[in-house]
N, C-alpha and C. Protein backbone atom coordinates (compact mmCIF):
# COMPACT_ATOMS: atom_id res chain seq x y z
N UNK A 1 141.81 70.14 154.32
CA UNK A 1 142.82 69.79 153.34
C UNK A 1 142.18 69.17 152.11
N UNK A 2 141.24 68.03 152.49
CA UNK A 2 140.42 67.36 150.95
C UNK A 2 139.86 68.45 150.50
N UNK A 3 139.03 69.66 150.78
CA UNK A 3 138.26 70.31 150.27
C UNK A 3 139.38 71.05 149.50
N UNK A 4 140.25 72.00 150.03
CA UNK A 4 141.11 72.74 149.47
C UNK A 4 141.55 71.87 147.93
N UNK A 5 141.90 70.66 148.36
CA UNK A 5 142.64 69.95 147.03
C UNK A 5 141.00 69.96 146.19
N UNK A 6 139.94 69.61 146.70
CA UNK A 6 138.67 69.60 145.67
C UNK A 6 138.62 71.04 145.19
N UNK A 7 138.60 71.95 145.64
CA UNK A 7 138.25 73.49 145.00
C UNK A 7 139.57 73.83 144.33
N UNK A 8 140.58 72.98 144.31
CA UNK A 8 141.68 72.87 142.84
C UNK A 8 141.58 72.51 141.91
N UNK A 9 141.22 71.79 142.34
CA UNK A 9 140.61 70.11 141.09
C UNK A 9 139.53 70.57 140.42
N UNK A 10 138.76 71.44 141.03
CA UNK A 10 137.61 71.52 140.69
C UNK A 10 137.89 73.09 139.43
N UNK A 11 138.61 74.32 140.28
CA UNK A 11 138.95 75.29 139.07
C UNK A 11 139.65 74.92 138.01
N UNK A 12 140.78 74.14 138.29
CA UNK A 12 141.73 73.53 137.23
C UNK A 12 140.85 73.10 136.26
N UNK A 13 139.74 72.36 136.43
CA UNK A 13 138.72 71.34 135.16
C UNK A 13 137.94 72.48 134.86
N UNK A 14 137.68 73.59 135.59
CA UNK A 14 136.83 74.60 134.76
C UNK A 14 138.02 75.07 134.04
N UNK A 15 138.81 75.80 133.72
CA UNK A 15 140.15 76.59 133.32
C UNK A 15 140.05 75.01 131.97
N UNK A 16 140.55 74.03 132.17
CA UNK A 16 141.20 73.33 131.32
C UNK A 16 139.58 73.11 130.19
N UNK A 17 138.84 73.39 130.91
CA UNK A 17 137.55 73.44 129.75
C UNK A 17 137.49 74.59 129.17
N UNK A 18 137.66 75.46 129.76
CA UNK A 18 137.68 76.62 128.50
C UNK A 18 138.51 76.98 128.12
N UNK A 19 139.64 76.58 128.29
CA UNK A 19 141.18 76.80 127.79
C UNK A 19 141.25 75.64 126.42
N UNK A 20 140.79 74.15 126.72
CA UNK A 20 141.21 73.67 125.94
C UNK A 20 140.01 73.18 125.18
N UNK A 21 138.81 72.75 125.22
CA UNK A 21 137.73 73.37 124.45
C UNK A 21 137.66 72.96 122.90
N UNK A 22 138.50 74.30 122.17
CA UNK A 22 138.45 74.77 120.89
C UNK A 22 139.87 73.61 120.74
N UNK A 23 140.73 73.13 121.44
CA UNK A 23 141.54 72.66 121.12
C UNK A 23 141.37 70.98 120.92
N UNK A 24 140.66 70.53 121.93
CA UNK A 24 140.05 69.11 121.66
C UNK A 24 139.08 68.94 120.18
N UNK A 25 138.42 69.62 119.63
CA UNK A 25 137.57 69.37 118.83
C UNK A 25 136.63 68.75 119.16
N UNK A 26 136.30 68.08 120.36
CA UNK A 26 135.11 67.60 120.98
C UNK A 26 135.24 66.16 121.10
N UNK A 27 136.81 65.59 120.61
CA UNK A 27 136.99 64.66 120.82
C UNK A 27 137.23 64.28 122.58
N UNK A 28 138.37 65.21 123.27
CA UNK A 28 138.80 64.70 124.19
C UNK A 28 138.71 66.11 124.88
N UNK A 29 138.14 66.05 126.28
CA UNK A 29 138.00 67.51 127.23
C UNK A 29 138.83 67.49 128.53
N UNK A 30 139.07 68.49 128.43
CA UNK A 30 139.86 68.37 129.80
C UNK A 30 139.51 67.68 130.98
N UNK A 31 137.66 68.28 131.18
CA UNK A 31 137.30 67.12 132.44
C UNK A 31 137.33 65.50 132.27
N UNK A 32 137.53 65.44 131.02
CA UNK A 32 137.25 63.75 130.61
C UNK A 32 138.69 63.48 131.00
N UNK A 33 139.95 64.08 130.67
CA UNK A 33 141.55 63.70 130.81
C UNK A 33 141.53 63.77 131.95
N UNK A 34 140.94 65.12 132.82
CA UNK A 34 141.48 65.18 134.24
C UNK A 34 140.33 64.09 135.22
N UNK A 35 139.05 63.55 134.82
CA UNK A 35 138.73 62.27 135.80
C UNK A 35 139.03 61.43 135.37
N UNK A 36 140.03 61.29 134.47
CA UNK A 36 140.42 59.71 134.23
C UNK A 36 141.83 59.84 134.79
N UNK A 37 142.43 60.55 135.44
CA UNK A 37 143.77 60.47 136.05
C UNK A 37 143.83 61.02 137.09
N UNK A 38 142.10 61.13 137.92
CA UNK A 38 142.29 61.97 139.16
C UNK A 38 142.66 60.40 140.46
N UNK A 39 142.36 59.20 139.76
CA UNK A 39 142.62 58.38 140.86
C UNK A 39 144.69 58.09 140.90
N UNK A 40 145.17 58.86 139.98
CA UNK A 40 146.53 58.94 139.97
C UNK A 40 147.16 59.69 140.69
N UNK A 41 146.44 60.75 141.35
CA UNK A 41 146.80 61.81 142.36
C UNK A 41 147.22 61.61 143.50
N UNK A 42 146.72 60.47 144.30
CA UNK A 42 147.73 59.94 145.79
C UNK A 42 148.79 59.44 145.62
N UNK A 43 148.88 58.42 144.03
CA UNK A 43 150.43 57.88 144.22
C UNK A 43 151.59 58.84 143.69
N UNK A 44 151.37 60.09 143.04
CA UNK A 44 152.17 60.72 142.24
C UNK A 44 152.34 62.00 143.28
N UNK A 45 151.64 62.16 144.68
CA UNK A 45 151.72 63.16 145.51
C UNK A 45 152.54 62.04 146.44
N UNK A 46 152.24 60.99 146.74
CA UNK A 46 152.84 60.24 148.31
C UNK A 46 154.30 59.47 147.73
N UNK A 47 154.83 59.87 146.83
CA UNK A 47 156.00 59.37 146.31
C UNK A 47 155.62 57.84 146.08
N UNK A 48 154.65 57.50 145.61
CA UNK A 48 154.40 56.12 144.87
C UNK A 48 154.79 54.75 146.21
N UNK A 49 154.24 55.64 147.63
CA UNK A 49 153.73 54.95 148.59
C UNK A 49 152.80 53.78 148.45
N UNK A 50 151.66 54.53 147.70
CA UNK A 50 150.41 53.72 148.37
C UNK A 50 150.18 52.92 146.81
N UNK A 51 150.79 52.47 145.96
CA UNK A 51 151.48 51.86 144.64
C UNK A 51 150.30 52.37 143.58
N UNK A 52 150.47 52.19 142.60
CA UNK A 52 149.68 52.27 141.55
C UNK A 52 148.28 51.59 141.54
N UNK A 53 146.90 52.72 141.65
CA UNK A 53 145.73 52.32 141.47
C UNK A 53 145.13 51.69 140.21
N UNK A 54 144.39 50.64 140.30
CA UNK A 54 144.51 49.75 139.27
C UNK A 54 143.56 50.84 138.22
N UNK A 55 142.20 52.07 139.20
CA UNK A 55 141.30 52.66 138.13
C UNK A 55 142.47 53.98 137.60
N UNK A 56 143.84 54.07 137.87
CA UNK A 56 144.81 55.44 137.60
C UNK A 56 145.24 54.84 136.01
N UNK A 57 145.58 52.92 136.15
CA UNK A 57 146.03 52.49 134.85
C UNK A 57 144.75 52.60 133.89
N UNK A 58 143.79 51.75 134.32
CA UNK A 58 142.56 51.78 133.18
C UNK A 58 142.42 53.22 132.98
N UNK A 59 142.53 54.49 133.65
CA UNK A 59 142.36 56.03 133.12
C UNK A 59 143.38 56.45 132.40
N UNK A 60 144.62 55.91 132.60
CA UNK A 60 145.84 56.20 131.35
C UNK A 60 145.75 55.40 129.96
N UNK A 61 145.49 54.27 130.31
CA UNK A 61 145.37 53.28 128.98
C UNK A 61 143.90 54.11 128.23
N UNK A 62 142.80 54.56 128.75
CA UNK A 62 141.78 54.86 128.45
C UNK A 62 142.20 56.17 128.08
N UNK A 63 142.65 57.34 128.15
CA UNK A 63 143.27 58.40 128.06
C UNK A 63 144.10 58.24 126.67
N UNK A 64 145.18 57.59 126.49
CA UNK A 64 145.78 57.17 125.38
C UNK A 64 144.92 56.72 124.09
N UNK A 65 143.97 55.74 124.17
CA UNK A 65 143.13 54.87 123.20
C UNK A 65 142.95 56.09 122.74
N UNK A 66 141.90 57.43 123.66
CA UNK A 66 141.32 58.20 122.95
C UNK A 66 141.77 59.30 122.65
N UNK A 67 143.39 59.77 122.68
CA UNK A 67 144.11 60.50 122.09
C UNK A 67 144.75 59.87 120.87
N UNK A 68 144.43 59.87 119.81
CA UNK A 68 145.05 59.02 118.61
C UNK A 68 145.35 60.73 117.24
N UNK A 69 144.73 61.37 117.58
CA UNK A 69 145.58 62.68 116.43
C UNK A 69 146.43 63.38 117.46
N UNK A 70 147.21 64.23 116.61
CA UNK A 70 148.40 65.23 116.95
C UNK A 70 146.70 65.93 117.85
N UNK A 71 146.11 66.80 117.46
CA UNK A 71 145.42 67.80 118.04
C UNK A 71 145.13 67.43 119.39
N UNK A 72 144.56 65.91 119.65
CA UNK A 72 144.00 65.27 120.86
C UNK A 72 145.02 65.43 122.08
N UNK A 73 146.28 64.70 121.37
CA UNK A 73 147.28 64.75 122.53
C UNK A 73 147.78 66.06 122.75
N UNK A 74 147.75 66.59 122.02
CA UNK A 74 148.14 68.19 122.55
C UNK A 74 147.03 68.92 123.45
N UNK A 75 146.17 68.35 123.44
CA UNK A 75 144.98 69.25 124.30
C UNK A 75 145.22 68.01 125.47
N UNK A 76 145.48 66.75 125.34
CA UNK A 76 145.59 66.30 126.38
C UNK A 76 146.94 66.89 127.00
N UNK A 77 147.78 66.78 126.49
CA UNK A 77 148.99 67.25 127.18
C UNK A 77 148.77 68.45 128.00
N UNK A 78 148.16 69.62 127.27
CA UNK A 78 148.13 70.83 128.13
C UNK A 78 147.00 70.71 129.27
N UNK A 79 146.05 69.76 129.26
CA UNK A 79 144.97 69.04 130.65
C UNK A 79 146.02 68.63 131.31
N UNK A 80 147.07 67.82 131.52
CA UNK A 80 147.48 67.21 132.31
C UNK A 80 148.60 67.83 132.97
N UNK A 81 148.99 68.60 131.89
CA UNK A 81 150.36 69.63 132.59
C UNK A 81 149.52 70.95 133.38
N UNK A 82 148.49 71.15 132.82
CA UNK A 82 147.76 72.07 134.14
C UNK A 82 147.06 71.84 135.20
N UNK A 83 146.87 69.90 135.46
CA UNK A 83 146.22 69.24 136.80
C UNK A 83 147.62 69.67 137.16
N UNK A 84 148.62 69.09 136.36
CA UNK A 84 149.84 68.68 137.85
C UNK A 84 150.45 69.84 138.07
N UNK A 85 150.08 70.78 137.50
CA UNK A 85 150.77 72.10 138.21
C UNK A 85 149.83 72.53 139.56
N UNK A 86 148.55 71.88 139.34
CA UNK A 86 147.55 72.25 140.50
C UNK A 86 147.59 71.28 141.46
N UNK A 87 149.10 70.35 141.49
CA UNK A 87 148.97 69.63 142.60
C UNK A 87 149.87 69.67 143.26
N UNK A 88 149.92 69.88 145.18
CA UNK A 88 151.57 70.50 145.39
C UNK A 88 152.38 69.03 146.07
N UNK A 89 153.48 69.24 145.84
CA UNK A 89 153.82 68.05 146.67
C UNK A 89 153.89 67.01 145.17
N UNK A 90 153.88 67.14 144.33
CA UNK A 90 153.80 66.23 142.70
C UNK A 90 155.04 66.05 142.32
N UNK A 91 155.59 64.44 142.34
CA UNK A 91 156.96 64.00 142.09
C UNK A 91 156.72 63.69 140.58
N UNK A 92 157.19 64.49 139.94
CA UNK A 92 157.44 64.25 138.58
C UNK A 92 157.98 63.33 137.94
N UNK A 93 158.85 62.87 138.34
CA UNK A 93 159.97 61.47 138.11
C UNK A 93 158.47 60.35 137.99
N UNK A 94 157.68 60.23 139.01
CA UNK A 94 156.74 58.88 139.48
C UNK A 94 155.43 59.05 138.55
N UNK A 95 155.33 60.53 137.75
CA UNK A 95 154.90 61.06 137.22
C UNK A 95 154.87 60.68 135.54
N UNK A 96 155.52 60.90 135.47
CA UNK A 96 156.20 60.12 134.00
C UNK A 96 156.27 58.89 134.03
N UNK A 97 156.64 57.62 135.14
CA UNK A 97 156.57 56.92 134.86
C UNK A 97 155.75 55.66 134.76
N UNK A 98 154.31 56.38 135.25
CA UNK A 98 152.94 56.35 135.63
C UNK A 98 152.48 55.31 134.02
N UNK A 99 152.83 56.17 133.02
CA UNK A 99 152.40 55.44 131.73
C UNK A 99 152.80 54.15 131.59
N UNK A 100 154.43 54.04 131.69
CA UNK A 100 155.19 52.98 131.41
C UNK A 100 154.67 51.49 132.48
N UNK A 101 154.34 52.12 133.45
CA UNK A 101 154.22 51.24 134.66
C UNK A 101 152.84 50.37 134.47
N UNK A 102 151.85 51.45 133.58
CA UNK A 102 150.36 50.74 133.01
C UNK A 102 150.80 49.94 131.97
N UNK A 103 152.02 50.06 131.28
CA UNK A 103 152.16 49.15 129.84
C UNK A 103 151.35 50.44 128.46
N UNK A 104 151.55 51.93 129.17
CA UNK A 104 151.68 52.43 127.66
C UNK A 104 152.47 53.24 127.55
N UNK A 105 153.02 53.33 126.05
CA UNK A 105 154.18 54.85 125.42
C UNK A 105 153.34 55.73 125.82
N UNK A 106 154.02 56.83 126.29
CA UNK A 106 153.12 58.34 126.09
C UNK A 106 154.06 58.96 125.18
N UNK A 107 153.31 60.31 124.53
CA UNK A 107 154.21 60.83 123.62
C UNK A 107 154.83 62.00 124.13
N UNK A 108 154.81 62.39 125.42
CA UNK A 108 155.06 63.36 125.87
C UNK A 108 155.94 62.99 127.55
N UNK A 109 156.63 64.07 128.08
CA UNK A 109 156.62 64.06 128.98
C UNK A 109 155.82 65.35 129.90
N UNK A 110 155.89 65.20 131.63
CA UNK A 110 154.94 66.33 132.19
C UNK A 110 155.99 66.72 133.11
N UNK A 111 156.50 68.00 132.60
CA UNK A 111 156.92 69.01 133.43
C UNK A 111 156.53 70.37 133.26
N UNK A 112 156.47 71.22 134.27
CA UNK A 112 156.65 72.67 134.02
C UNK A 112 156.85 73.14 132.67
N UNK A 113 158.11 72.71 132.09
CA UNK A 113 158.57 73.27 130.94
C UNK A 113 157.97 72.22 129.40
N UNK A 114 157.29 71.50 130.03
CA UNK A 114 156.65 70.83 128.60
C UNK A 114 155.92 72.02 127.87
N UNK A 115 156.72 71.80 126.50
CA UNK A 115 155.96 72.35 125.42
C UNK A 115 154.84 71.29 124.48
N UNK A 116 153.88 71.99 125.03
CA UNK A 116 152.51 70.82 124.33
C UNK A 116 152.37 71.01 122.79
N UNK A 117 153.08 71.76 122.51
CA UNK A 117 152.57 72.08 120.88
C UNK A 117 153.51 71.49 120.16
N UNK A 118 154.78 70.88 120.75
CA UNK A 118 155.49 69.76 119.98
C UNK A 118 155.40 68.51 120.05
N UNK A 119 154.13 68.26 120.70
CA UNK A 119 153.93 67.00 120.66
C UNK A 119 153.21 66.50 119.46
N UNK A 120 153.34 65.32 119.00
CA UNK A 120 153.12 64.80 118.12
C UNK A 120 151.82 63.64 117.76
C-alpha cells in the first residue's frame, strides 16, 4: 500500500514537473509545492484523524510566502490540484481548510473543477 501511494507521488511530481515547468518560471516547481505538502497527506486522507502536522503548516505557510505573483500561484494551484487528484480517499472539505487552520488566506480553492487560470 506505502509503495503504491510512493509510485503516485512519485509520477504525479514527474508529470507536475514537466507540465508545470514553463509555468513556474523557476520560481516555484511542482516538486518543491508537492514536498512541502506531502506531510499533509495523512490528515486530508484520514478525515483529519490524526490532526494537523505541525511540518504540513510550516509547508503551507512556506508554499504561500513563495507564491507572491499571479503566475506562481497558478502553477502552484495546478501542483496541488494534480497531487490531490493522485490521492484516493482525499476529503476535500479538510482540504481547503488546511490553509485557514495554519493561519493563511489561500487564493484558491482545490477541487476537481478548480480552474487554475483564474486565480489571481
Amino acid at each position: 500500500m506505502a509503495s503504491t501511494m510512493s509510485v503516485k507521488l512519485a509520477w504525479v511530481m514527474v508529470l507536475c514537473l514537466i507540465v508545470g515547468a514553463p509555468l513556474a518560471k523557476g520560481a516555484i516547481s511542482c516538486g518543491q509545492a508537492i514536498s512541502t505538502l506531502t506531510p499533509c497527506i495523512p490528515y486530508v486522507r484520514n478525515n483529519g484523524a490524526v490532526g494537523v502536522p505541525a511540518p504540513c503548516c510550516n509547508g503551507i505557510r512556506s508554499l504561500n510566502a513563495a507564491a507572491q505573483s499571479t503566475p506562481e500561484r497558478q502553477s502552484a494551484c495546478n501542483c496541488i490540484k494534480a497531487l490531490a487528484a493522485s490521492i484516493s480517499g482525499i476529503n476535500y472539505d479538510l482540504t481547503n481548510k488546511l490553509p485557514g487552520m495554519c493561519g493563511v488566506h489561500s487564493p484558491f480553492k482545490i477541487s476537481p473543477s478548480t480552474n487554475c487560470k483564474s486565480v489571481k
